[in-house]
Protein backbone atom coordinates (compact mmCIF):
# COMPACT_ATOMS: atom_id res chain seq x y z
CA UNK A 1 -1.29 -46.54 -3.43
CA UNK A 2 -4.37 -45.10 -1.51
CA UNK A 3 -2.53 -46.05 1.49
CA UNK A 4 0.58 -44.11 0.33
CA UNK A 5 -0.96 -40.72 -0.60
CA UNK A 6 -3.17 -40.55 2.44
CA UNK A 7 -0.01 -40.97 4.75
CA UNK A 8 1.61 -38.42 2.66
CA UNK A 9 -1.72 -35.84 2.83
CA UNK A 10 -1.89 -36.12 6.56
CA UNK A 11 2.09 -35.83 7.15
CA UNK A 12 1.61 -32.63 4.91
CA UNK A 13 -1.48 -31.38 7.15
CA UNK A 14 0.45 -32.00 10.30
CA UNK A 15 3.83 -30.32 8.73
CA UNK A 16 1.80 -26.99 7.50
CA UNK A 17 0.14 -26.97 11.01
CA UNK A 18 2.85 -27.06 12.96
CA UNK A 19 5.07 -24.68 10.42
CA UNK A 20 2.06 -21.65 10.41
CA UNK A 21 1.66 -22.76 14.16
CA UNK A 22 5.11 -21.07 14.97
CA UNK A 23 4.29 -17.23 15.32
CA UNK A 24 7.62 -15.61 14.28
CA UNK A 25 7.88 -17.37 11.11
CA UNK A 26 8.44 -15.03 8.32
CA UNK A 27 7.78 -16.26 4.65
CA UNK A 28 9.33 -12.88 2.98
CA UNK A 29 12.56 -11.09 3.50
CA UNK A 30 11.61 -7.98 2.92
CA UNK A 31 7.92 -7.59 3.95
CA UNK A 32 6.91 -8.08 7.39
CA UNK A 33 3.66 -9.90 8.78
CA UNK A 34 1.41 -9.64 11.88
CA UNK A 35 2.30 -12.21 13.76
CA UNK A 36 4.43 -11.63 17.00
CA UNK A 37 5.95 -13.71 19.36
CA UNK A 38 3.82 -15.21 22.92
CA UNK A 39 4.66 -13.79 26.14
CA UNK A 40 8.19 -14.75 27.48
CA UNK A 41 9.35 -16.37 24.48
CA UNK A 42 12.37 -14.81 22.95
CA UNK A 43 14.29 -15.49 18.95
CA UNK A 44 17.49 -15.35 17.53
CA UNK A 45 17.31 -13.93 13.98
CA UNK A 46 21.02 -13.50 12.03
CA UNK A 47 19.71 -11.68 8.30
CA UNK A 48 22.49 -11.29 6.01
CA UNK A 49 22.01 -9.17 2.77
CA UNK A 50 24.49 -9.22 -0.87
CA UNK A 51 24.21 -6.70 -3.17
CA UNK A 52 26.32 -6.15 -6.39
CA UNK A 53 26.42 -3.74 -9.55
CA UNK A 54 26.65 -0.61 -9.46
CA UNK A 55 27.96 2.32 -12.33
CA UNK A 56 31.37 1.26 -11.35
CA UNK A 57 32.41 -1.99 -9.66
CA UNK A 58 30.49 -2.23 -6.11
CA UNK A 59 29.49 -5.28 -3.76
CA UNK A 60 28.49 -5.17 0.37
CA UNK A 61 27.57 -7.82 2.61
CA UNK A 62 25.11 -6.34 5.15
CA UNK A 63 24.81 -8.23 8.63
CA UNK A 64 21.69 -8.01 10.91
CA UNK A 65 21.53 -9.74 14.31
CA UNK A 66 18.03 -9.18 15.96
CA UNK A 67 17.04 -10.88 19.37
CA UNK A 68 13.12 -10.83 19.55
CA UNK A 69 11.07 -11.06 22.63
CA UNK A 70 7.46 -11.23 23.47
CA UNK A 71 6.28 -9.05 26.01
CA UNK A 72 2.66 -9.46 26.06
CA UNK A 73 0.37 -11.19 23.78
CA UNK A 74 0.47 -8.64 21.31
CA UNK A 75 3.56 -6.36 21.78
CA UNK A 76 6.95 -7.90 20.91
CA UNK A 77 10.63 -6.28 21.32
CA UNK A 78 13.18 -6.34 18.82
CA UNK A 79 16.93 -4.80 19.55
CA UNK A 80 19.68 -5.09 16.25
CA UNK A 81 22.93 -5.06 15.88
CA UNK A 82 23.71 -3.65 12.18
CA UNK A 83 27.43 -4.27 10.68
CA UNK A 84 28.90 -4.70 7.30
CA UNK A 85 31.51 -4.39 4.56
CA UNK A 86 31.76 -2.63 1.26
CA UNK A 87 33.91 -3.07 -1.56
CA UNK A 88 33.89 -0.20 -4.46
CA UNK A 89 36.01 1.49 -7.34
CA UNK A 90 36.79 4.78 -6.57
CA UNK A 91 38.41 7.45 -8.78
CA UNK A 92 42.07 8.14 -7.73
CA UNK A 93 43.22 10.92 -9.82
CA UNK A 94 40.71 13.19 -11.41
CA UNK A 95 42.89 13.82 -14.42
CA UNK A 96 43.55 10.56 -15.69
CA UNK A 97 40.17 9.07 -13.87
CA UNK A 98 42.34 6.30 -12.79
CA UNK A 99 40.21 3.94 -10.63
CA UNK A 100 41.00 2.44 -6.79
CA UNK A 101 39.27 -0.54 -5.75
CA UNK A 102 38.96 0.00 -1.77
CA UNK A 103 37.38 -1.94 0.74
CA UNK A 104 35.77 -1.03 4.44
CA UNK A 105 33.98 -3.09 7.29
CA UNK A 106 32.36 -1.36 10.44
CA UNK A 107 30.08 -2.11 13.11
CA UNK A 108 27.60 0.60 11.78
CA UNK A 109 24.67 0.65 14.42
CA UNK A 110 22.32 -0.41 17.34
CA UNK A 111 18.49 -0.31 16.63
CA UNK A 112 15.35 -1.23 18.51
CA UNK A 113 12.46 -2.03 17.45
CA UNK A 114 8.81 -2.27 18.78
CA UNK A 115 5.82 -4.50 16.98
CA UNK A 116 1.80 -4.12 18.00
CA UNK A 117 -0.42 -6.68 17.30
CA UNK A 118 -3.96 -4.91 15.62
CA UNK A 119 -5.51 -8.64 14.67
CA UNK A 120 -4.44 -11.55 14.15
CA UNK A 121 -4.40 -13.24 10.76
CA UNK A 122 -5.04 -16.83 12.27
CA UNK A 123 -8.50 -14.81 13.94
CA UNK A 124 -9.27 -12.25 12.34
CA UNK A 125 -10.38 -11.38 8.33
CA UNK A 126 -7.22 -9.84 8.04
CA UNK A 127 -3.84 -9.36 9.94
CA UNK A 128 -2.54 -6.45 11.11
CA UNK A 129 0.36 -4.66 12.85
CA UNK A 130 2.42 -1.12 13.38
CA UNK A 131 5.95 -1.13 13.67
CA UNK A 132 8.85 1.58 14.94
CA UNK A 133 12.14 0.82 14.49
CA UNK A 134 15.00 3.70 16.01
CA UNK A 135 18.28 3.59 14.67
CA UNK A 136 21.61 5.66 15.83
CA UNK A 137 25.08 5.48 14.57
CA UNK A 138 28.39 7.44 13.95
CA UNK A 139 27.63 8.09 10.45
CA UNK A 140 23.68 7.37 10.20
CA UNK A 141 20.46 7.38 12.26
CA UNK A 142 16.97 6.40 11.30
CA UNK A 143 13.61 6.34 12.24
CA UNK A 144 11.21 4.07 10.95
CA UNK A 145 7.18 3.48 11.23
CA UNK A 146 5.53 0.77 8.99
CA UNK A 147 2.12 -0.72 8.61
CA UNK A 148 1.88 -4.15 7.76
CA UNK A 149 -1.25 -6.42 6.59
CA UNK A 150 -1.38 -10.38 5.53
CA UNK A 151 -4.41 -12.65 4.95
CA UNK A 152 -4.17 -16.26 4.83
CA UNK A 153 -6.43 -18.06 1.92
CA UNK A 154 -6.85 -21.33 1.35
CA UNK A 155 -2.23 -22.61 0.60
CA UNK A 156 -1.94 -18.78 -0.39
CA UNK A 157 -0.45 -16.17 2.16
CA UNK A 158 -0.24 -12.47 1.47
CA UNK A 159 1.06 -9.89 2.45
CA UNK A 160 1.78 -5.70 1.93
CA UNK A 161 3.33 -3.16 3.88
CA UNK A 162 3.94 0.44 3.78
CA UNK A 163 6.91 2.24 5.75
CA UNK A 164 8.36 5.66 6.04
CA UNK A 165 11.96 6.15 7.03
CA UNK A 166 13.51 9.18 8.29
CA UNK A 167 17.00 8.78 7.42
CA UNK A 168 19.64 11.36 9.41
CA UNK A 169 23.46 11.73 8.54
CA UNK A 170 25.94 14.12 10.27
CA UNK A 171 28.12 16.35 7.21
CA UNK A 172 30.34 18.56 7.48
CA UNK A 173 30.32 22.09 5.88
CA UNK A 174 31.69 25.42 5.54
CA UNK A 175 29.51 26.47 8.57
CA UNK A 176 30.50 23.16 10.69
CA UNK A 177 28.89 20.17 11.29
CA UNK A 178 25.01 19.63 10.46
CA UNK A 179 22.62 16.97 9.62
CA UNK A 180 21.43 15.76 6.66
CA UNK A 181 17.52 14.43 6.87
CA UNK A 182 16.11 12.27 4.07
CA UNK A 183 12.89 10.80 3.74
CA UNK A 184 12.45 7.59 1.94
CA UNK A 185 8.57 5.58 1.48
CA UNK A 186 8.69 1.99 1.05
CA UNK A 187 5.35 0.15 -0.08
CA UNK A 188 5.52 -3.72 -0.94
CA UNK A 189 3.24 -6.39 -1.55
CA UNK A 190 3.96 -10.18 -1.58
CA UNK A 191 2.49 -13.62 -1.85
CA UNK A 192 3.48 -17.10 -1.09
CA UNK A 193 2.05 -20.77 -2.04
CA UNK A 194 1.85 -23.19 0.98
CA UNK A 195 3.42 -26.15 0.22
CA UNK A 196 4.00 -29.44 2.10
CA UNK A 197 6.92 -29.98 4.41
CA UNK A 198 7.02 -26.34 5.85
CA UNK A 199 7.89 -25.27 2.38
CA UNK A 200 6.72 -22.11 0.34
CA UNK A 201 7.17 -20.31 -2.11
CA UNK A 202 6.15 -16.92 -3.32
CA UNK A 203 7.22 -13.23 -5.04
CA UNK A 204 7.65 -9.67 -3.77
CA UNK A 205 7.71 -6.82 -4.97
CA UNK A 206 8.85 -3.41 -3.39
CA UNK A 207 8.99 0.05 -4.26
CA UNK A 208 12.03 2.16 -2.22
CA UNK A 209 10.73 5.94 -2.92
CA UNK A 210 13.33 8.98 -2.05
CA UNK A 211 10.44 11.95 -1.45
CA UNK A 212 12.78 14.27 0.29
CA UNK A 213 16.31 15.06 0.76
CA UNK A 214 18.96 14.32 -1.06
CA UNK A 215 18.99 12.60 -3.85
CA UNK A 216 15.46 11.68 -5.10
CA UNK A 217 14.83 8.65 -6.63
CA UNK A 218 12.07 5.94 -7.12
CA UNK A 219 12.59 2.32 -8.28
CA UNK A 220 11.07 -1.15 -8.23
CA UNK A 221 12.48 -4.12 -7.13
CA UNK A 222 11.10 -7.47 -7.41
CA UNK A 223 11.71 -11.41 -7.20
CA UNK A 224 11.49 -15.00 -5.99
CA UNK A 225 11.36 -16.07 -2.19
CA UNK A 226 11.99 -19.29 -0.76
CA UNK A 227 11.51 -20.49 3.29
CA UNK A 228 11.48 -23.29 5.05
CA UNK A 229 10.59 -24.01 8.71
CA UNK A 230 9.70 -26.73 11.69
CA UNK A 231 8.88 -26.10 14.77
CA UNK A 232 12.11 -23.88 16.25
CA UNK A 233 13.83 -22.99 12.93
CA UNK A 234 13.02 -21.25 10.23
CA UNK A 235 14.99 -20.20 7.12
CA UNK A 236 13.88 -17.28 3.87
CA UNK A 237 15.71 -16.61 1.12
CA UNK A 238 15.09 -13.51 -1.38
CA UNK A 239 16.43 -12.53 -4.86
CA UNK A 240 15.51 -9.43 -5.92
CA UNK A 241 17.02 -7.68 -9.12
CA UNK A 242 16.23 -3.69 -9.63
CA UNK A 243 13.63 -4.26 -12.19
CA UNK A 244 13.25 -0.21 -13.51
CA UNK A 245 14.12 3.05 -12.13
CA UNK A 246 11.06 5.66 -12.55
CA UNK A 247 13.68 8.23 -11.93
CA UNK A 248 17.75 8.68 -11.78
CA UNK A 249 18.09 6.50 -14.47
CA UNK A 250 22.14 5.98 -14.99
CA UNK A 251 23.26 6.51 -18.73
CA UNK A 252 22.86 3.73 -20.85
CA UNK A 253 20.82 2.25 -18.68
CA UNK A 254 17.15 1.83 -17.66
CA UNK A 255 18.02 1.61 -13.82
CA UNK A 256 19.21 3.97 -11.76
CA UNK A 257 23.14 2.50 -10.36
CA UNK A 258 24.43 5.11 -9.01
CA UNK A 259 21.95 5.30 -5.38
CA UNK A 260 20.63 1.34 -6.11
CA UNK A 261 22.26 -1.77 -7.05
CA UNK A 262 21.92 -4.27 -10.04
CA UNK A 263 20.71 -6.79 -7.69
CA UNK A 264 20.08 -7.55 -3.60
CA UNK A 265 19.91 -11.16 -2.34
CA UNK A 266 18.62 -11.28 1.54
CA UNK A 267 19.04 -14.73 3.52
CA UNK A 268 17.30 -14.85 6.79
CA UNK A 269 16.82 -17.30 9.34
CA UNK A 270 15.20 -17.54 12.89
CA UNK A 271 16.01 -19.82 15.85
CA UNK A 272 14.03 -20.34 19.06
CA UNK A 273 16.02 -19.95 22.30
């Protein structure tokens, strides 16, 4: 029996090692840590995000398909490719309020992304990075900046970030075409248990907080994360129900489903090429 659990204790030593050894992996879907990929080596990272419930029937897949490469030891490149499709009610006839259910699917956007290195988690007391992300598409561009910090202690990672997006969309009014600038702050915190097998587990919790533009709003979403990873593959997945709206609140209701949905489930994954 000795025999049995030492064998398992240094199979689980060598399987964390070689999991946290692997610089990309990511152990939350929505907050981002430090690390960055080494010089030269590049990723393949499909995310795919499901959200449902809205005031009236609404569901959208989002797609994300991000090729990473390192370009020095602490700089990393990211470029996107950003598609989806939405299915929602509609009302049809404003007399009788007679609802449409309609459907769309678009390649929505490019972005590109840069991530600095401040210290290194693995090194340093704590991790630390800065992020810019630049977005453009035919119906909405974005620029993003976020600060991001993790600490490893003892089987416990965490993690919290803060980011600011600057979110521009082209309208049309009576004086022609114009855009539309909204500002939206983002901080979230996160932690994760270390277990064996390149297996953790852990919560987040995020805070998406319109500031400016139109509309307003400020609500909290939270839940479970699970991820998995070996040495060139790594795989998070992240339930997160709106837990309260602080404003915007839709009638009847304590959250706000009218700007949010009922609930957002993100699967990543990341593969080495």
């Amino acid at each position: 029996m000795r025999r049995a659990w030492l064998a398992f204790a240094l199979a689980s030593g060598t399987t964390l090692g070689s999991s946290s050894a692997g610089a990309t992996v990511r152990s939350f879907v929505y907050s981002h840590e430090s690390s960055v990929l080494a010089p030269g080596q590049s990723e393949l990272a499909p995310w795919t995000t499901f959200r449902v419930g809205r005031s009236r029937y609404y569901s959208a897949l989002d797609g994300r398909l991000e090729l990473a490469h390192g370009i020095s030891r602490r700089l990393e490149l990211g470029l996107y490719w950003n598609f989806g499709r939405e299915t929602r009610d509609v009302v049809a006839d404003a007399l009788t309020q007679q609802l449409v259910r309609i459907s769309s699917s678009e390649l929505r956007s490019a972005s590109a992304r840069l991530k600095y290195q401040l210290s290194d988690a693995a090194a340093d007391l704590l991790g630390s990075a800065l992020y810019l992300e630049a977005t453009l598409g035919p119906r909405q561009s974005a620029l993003e900046a976020r600060v991001m910090i993790d600490r490893r202690v003892s089987q416990w990672l965490l993690a919290a970030n803060a980011s600011a997006e600057l979110q521009l969309e082209p309208t049309r009014g009576e004086d022609g075409s114009e855009l539309e600038a909204a500002l939206v702050l983002e901080p979230a915190v996160a932690a994760a248990y270390l277990l064996p097998y390149g297996v953790s587990l852990g919560l987040e919790l995020r805070a998406p907080l319109g500031v400016a533009g139109p509309p307003s709003s400020a609500t909290l979403f939270g839940g479970p994360v699970l991820r998995w990873a070996d040495d060139s593959l790594w795989a998070a997945l992240g339930v997160q129900p709106q837990l309260a709206a602080f404003s915007g609140q839709s009638a009847g209701s304590r959250l706000d489903l009218s700007r949010h949905e009922r609930l957002e489930l993100r699967l990543l994954a990341g593969f080495a090429l």
